[in-house]
Every structure is written in C-alpha cells, then in structure tokens.
N, C-alpha and C. Protein backbone atom coordinates (compact mmCIF):
# COMPACT_ATOMS: atom_id res chain seq x y z
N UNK A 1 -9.36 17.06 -28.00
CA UNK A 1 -9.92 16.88 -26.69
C UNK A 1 -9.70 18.17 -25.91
N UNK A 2 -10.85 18.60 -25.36
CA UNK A 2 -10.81 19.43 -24.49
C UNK A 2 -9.76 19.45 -23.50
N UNK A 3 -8.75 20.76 -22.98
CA UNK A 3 -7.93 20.38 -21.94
C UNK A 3 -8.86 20.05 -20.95
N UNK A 4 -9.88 20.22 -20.46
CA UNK A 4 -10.20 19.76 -18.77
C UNK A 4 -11.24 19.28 -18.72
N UNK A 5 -11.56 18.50 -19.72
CA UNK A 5 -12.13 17.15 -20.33
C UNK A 5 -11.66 16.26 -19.41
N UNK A 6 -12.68 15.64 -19.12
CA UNK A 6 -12.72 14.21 -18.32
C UNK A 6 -11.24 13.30 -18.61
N UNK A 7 -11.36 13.13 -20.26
CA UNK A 7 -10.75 12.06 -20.79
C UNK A 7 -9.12 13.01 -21.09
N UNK A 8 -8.93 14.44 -20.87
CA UNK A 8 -7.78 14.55 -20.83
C UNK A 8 -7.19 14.63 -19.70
N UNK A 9 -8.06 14.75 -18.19
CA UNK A 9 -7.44 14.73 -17.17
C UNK A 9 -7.00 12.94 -16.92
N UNK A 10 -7.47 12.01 -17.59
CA UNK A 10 -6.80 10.95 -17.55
C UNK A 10 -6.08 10.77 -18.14
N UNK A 11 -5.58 11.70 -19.33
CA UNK A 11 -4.40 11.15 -19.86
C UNK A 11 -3.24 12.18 -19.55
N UNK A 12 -3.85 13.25 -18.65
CA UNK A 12 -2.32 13.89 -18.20
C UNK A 12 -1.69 13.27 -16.83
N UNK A 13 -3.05 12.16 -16.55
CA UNK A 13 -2.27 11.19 -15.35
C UNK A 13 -1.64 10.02 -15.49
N UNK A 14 -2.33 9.51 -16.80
CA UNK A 14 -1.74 8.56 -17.90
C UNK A 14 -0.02 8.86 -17.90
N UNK A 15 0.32 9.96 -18.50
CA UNK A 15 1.34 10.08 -19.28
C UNK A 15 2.38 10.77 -17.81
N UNK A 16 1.92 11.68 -16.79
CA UNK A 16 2.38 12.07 -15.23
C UNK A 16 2.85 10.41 -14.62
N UNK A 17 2.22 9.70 -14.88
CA UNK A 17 2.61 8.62 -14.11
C UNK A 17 2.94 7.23 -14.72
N UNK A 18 3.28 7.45 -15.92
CA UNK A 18 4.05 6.56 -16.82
C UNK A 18 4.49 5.22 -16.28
N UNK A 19 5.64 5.86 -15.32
CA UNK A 19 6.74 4.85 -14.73
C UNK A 19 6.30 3.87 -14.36
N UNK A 20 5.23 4.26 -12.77
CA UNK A 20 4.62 3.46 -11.86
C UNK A 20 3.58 2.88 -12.82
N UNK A 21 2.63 3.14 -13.90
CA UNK A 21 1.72 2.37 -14.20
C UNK A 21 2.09 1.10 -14.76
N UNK A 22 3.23 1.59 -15.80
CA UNK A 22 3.90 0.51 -16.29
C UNK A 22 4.80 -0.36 -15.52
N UNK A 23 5.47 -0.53 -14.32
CA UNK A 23 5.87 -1.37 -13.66
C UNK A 23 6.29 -2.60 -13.94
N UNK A 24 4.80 -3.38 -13.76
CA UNK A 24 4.20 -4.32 -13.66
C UNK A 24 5.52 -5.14 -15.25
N UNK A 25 5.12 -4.06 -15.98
CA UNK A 25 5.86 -4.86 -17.54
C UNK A 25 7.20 -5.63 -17.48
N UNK A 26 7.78 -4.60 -16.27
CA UNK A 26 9.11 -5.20 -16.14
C UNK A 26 9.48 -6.72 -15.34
N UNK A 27 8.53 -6.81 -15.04
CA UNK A 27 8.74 -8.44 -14.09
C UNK A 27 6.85 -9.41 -14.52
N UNK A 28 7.32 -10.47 -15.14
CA UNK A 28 6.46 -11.32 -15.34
C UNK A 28 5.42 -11.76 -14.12
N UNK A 29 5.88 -11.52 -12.93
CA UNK A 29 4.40 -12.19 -11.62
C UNK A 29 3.91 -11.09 -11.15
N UNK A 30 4.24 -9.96 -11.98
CA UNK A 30 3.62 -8.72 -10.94
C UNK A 30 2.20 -8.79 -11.81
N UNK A 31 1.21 -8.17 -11.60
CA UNK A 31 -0.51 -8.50 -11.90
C UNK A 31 -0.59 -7.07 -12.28
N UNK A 32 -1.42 -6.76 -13.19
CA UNK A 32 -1.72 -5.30 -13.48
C UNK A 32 -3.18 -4.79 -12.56
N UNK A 33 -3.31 -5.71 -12.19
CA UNK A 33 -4.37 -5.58 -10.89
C UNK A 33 -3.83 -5.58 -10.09
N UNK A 34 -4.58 -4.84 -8.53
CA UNK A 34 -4.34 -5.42 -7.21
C UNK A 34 -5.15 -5.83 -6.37
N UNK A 35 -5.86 -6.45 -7.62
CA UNK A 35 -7.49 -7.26 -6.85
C UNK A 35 -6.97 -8.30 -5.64
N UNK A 36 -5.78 -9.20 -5.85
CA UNK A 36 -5.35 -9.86 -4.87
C UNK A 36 -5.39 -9.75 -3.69
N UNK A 37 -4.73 -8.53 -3.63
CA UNK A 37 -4.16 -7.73 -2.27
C UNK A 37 -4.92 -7.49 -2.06
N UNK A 38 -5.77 -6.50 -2.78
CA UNK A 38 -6.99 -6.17 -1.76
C UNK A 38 -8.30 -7.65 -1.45
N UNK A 39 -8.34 -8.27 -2.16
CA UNK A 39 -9.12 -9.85 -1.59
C UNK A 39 -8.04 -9.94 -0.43
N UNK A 40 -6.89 -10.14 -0.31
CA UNK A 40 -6.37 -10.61 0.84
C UNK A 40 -6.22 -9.80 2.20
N UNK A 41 -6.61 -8.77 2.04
CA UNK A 41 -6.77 -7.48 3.21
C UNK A 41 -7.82 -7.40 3.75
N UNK A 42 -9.19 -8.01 2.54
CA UNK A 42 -10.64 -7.67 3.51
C UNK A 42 -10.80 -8.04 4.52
N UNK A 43 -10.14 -9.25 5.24
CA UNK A 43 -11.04 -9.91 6.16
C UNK A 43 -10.35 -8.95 7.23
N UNK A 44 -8.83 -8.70 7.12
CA UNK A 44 -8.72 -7.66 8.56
C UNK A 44 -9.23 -6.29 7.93
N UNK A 45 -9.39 -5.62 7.12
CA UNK A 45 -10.00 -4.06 7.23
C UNK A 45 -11.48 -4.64 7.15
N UNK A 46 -12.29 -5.63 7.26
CA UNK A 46 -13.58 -5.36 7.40
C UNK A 46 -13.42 -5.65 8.89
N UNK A 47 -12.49 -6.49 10.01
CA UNK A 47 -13.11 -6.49 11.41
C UNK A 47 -11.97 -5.80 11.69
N UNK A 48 -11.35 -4.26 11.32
CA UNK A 48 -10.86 -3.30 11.73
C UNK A 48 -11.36 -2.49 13.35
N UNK A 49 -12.43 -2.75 13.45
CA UNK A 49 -13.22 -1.83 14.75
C UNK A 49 -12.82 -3.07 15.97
N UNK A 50 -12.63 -4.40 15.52
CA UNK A 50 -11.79 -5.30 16.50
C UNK A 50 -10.48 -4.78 16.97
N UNK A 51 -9.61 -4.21 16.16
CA UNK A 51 -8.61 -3.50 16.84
C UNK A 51 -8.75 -2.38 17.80
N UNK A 52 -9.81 -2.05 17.96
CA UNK A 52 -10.27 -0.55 19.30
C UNK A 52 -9.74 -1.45 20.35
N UNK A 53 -10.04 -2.84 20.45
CA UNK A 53 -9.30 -3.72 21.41
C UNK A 53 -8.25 -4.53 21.49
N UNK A 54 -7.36 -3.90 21.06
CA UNK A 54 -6.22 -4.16 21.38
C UNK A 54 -5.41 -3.98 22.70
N UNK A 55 -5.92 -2.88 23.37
CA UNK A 55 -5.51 -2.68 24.72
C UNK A 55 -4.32 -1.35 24.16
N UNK A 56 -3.44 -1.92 23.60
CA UNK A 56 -2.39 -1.01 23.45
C UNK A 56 -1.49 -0.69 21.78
N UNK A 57 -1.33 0.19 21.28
CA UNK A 57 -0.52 0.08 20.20
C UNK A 57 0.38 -0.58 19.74
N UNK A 58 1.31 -1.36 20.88
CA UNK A 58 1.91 -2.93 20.45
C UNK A 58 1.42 -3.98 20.47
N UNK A 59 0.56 -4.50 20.98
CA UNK A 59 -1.06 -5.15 20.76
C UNK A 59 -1.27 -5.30 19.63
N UNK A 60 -1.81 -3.99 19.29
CA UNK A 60 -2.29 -4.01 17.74
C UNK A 60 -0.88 -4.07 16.75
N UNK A 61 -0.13 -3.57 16.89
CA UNK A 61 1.12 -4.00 16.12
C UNK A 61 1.18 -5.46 15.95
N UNK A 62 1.63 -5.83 17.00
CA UNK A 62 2.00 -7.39 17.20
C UNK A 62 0.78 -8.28 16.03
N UNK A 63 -0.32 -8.12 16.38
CA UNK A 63 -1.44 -8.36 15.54
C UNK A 63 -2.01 -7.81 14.23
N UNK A 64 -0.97 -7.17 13.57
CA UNK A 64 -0.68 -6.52 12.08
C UNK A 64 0.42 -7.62 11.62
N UNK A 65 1.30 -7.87 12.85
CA UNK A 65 2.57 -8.83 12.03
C UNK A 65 2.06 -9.79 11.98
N UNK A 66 1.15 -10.54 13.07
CA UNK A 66 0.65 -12.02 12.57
C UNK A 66 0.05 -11.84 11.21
N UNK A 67 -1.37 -11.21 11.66
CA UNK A 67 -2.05 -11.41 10.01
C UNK A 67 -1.23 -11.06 8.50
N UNK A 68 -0.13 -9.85 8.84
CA UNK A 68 0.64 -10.09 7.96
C UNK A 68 1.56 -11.17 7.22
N UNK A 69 1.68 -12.19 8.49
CA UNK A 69 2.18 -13.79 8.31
C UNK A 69 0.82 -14.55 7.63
N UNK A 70 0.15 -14.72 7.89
CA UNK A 70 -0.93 -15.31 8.14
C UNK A 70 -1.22 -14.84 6.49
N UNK A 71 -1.82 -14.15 5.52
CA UNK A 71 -2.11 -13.92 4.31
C UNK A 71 -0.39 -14.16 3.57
N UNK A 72 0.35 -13.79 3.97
CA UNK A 72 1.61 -13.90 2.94
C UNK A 72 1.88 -15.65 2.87
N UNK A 73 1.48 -15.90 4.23
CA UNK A 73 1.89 -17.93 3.96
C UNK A 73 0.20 -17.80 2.71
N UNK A 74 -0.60 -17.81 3.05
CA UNK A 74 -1.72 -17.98 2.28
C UNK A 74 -1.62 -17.68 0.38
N UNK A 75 -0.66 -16.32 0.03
CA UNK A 75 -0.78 -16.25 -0.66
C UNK A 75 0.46 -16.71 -1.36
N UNK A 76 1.43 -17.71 -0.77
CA UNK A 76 2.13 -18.58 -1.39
C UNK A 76 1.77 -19.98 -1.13
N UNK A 77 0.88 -19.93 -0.71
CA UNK A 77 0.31 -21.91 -0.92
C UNK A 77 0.55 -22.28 0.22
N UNK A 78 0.78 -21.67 1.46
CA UNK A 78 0.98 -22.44 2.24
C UNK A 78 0.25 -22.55 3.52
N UNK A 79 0.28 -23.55 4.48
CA UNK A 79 -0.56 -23.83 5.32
C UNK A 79 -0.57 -22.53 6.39
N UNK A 80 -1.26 -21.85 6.80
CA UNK A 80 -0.87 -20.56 8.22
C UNK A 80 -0.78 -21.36 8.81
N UNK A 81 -1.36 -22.22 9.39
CA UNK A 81 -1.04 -22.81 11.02
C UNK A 81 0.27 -23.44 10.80
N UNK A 82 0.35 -24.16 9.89
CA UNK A 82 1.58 -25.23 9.84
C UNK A 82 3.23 -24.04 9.95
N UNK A 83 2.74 -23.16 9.28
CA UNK A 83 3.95 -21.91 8.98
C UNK A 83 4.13 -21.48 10.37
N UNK A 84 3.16 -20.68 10.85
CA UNK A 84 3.74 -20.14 11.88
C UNK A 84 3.92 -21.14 13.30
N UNK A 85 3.70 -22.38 13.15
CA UNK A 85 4.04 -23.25 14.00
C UNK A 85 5.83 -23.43 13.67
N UNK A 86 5.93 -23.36 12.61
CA UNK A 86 7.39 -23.54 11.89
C UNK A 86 8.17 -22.56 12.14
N UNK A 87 7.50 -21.20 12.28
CA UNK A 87 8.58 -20.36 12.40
C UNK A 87 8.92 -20.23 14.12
N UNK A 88 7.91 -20.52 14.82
CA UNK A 88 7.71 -20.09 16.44
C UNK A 88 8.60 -21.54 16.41
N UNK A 89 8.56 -22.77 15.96
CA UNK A 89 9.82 -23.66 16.58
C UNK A 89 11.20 -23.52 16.08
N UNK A 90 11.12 -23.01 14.85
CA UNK A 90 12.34 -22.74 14.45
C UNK A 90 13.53 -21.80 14.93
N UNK A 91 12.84 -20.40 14.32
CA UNK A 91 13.33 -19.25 14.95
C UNK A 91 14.16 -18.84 15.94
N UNK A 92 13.40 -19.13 17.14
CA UNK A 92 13.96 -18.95 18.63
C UNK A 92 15.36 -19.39 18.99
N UNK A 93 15.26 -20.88 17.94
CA UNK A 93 16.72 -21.21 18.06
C UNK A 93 17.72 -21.45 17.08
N UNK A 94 17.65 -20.51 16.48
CA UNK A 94 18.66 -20.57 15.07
C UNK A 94 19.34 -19.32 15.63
N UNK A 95 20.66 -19.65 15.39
CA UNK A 95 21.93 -18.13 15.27
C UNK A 95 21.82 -17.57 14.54
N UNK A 96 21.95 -16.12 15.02
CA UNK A 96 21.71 -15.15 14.11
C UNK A 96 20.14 -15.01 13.61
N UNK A 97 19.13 -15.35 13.77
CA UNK A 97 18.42 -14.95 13.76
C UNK A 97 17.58 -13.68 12.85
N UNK A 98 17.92 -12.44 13.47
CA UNK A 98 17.80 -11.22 13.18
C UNK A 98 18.47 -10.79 11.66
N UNK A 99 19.60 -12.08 11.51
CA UNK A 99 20.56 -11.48 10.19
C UNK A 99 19.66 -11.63 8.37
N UNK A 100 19.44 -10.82 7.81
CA UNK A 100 18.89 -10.99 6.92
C UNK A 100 18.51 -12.18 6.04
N UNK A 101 20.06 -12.85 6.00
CA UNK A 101 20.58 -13.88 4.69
C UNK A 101 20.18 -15.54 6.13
N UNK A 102 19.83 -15.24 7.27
CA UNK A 102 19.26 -16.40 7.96
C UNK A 102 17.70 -16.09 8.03
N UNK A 103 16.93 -15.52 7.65
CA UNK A 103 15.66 -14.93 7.86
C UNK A 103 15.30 -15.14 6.32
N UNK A 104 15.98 -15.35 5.38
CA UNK A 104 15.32 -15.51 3.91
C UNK A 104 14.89 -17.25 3.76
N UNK A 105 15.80 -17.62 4.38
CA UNK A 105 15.65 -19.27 4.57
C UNK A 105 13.86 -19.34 5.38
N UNK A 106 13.78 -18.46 5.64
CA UNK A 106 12.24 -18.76 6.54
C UNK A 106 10.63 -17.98 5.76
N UNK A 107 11.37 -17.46 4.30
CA UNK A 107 10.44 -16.39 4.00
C UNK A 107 9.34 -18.08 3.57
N UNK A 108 8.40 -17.07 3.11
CA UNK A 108 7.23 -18.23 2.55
C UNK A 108 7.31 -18.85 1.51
N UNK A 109 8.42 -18.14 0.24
CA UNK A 109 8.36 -18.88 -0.74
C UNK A 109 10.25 -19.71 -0.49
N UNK A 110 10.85 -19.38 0.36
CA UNK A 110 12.19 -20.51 0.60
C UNK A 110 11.77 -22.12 0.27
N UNK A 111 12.58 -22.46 -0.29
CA UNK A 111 12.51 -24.17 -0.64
C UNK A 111 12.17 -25.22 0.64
N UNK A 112 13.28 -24.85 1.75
CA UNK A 112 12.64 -25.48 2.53
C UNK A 112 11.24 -25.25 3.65
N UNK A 113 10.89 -23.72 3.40
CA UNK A 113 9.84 -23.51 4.17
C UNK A 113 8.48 -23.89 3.27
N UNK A 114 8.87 -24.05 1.77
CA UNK A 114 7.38 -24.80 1.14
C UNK A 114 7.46 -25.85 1.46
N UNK A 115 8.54 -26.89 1.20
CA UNK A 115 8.56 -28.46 1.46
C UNK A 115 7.75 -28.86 2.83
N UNK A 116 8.37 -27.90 4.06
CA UNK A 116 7.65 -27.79 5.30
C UNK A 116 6.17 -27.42 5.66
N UNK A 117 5.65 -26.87 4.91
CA UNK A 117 4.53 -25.73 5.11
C UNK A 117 3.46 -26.03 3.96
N UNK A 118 3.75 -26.64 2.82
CA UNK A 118 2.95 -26.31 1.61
C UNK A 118 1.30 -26.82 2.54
N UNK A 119 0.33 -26.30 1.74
CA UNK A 119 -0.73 -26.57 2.38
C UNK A 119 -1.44 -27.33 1.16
C-alpha cells in the first residue's frame, strides 16, 4: 500500500489510535457506535437557534442541564416528567445534598430512582 494512500492514512489512524477505538472491548454496555447519543442529541442541536433566546448564558446553561436530565432519564427507561418531578421533590430536602455518595441514590439508573420513575 501506498504510504499516502487513502487506505494507509486509515490505518496509520487505525493503529495512532488503538486505545480509544478499542475501548468499547473493555466493558460489555459500551456500543461500538454512537448512533445513540447522537439520536438522543438531535432534537436539542436541531432547535439549537432556540437558544439565541435564552436571554443570558445561565439561561442557556440552566437549559443544557434540564435536557441533559431529560435524555439521560430517557435513555435509562425512565419517565422525564415523573424523574424530574422526583428529583425537584426530593432533592431540596435531603442532607447533604451536594455530597456525591447522596446524589448517586438519585442518578437514573439507582434502584430506587427506577422503582420511582420507570416509565
């Protein structure tokens, strides 16, 4: 093969990026695709030009973390409305809060936030 051949510049990216391609091998739920992710991103990067109105950069922040809630309950089975109704009653009043190992109890795939939430 020609060095600067089509098919060898893919395999000096092939073999340059070994680690990251192969990944995926080391853990059974990771996908050798990321058709997912990107199905689960279109609907906010296609009404992206909706964010010009945000008013302000925490605006639009604030509204990166919902939809970021909003697809992650989705892409563990679970209801969005029911979830983030769960976390906005929950949250506010649990101690500690902010602490990591009380915030895992609330992720989307926690036992009791599917039992609560499954959709």
């Amino acid at each position: 093969m020609l060095p600067k051949s089509p098919l060898a510049t893919a395999m000096n990216y092939l073999l340059s990026n070994r680690d990251g391609l192969t990944c995926y091998l080391k853990d059974g739920h990771c996908d050798i695709s990321n058709n997912t992710a990107e199905n689960s991103i279109r609907p906010f990067t296609v009404g992206r030009k909706n964010w010009l109105f945000s008013n302000s950069p925490k605006g639009a922040k604030a509204s990166a973390i919902v939809y970021s809630l909003i697809e992650t309950a989705k892409a563990n089975d679970l209801d969005p409305e029911r979830y983030l109704k769960y976390l906005f009653e929950k949250l506010p009043n649990t101690a500690n809060f902010k602490d990591a190992e009380t915030l895992d109890q609330y992720l989307p795939w926690a036992t009791k936030t599917q039992e609560k939430c499954k959709g």
